[in-house]
C-alpha atoms as a PDB file:
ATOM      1  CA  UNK A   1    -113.154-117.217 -29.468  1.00  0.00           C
ATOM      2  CA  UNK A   2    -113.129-116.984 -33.007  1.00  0.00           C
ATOM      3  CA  UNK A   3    -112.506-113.473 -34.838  1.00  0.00           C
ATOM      4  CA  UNK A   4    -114.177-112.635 -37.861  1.00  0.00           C
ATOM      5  CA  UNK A   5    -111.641-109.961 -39.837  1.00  0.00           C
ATOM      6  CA  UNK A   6    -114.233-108.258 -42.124  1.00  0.00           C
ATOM      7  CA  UNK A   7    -115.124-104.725 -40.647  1.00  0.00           C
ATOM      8  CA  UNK A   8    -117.179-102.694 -43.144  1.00  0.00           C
ATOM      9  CA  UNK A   9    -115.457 -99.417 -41.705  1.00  0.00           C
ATOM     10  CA  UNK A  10    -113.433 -98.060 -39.395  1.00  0.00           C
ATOM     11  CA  UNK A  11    -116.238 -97.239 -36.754  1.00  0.00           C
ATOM     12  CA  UNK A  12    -116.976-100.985 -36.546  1.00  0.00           C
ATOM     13  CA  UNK A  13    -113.432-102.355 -36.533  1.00  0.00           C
ATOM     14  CA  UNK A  14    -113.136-100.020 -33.534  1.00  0.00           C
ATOM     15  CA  UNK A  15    -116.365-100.961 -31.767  1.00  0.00           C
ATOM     16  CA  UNK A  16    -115.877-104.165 -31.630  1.00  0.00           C
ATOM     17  CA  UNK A  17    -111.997-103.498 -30.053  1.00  0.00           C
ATOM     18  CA  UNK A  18    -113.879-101.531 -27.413  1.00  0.00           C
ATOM     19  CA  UNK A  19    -115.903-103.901 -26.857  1.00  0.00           C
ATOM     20  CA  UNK A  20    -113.744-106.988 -27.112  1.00  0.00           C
ATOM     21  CA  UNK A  21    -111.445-104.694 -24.083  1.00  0.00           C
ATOM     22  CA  UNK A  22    -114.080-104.434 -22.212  1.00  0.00           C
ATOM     23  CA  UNK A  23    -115.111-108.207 -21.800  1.00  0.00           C
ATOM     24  CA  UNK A  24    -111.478-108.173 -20.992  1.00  0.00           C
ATOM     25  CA  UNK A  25    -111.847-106.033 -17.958  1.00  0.00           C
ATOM     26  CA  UNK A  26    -114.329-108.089 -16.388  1.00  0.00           C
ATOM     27  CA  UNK A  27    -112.558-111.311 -16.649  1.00  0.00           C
ATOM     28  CA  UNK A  28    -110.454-113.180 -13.960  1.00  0.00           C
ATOM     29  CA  UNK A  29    -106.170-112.172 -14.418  1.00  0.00           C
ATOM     30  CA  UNK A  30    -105.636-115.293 -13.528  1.00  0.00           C
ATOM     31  CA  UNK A  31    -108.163-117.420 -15.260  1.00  0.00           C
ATOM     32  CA  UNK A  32    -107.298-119.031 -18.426  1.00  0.00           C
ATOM     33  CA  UNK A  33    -110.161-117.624 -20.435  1.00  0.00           C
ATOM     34  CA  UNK A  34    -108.385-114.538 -19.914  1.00  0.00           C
ATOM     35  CA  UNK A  35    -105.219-115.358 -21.050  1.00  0.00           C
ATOM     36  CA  UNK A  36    -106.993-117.257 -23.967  1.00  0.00           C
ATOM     37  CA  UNK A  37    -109.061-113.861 -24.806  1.00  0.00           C
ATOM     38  CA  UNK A  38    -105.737-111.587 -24.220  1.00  0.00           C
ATOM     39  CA  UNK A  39    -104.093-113.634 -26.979  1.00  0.00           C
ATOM     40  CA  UNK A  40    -106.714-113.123 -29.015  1.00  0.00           C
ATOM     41  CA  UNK A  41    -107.079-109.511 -28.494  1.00  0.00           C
ATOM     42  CA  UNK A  42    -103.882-109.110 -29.505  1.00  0.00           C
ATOM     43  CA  UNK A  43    -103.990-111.316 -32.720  1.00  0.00           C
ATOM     44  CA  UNK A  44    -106.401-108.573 -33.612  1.00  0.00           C
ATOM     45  CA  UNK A  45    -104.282-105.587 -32.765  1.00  0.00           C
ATOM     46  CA  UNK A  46    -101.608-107.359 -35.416  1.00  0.00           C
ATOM     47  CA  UNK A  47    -104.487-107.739 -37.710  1.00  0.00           C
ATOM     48  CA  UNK A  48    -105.195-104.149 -37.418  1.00  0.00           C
ATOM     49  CA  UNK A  49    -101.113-103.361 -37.932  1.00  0.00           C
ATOM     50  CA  UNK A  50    -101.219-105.461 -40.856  1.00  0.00           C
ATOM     51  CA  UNK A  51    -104.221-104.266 -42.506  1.00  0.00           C
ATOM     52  CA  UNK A  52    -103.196-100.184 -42.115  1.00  0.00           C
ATOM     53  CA  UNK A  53     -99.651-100.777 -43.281  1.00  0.00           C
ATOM     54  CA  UNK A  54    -101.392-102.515 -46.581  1.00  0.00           C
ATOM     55  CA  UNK A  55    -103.808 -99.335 -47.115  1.00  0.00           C
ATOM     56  CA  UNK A  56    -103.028 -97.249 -50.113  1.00  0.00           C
ATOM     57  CA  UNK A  57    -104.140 -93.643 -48.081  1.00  0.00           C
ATOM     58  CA  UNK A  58    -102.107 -92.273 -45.827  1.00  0.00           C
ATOM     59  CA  UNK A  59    -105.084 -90.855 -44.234  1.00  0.00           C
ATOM     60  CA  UNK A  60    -106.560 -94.500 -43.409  1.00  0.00           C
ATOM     61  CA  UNK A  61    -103.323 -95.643 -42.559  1.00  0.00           C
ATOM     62  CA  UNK A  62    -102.798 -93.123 -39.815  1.00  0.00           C
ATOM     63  CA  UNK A  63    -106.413 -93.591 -38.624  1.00  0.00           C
ATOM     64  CA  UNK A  64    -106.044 -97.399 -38.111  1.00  0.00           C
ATOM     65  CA  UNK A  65    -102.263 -96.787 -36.313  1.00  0.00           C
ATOM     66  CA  UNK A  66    -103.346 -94.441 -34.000  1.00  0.00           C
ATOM     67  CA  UNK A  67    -106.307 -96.678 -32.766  1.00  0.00           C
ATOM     68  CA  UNK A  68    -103.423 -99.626 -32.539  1.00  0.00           C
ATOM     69  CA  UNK A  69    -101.377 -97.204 -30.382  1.00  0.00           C
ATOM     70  CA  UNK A  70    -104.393 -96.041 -28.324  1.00  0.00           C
ATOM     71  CA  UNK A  71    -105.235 -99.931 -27.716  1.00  0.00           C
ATOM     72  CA  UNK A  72    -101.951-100.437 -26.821  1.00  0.00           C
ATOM     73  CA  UNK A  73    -101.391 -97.980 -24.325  1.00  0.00           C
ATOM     74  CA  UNK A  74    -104.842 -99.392 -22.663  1.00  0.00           C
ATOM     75  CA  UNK A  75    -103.440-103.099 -22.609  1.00  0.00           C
ATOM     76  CA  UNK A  76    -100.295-101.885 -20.545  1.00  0.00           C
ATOM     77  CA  UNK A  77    -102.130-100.374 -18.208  1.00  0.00           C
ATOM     78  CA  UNK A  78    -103.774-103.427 -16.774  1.00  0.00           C
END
């Protein structure tokens, strides 16, 4: 899959993680399109990390962490 990193705003940047988790749940564990889509999931979770820790507002920057935390907490439950 390739991942496009250009969100115009926060709503879309978490839209399409929603979404991208949600192909996720209907895939095979075992298959290796899953395993290929989990990796990428997650090179967009660091992408997310990187991206709030280089924002100059601490308002932003606490936005896009607490949607990295939420996602996380989703991806250990499955």
């Amino acid at each position: 899959m390739y991942i496009k990193f250009d969100f115009p705003n926060f709503r879309a940047l978490k839209k399409v993680l929603i979404q991208h988790r949600n192909f996720l749940f209907g895939l095979d564990k075992n298959s290796a399109v899953y395993k290929d889509e989990l990796r990428a999931h997650f090179k967009m979770l660091i992408f997310v990390k990187a991206h709030a820790l280089a924002l100059d507002t601490e308002t932003e920057r606490k936005r896009l962490l607490n949607l990295l935390m939420s996602e996380m907490k989703v991806l250990k439950m499955f």
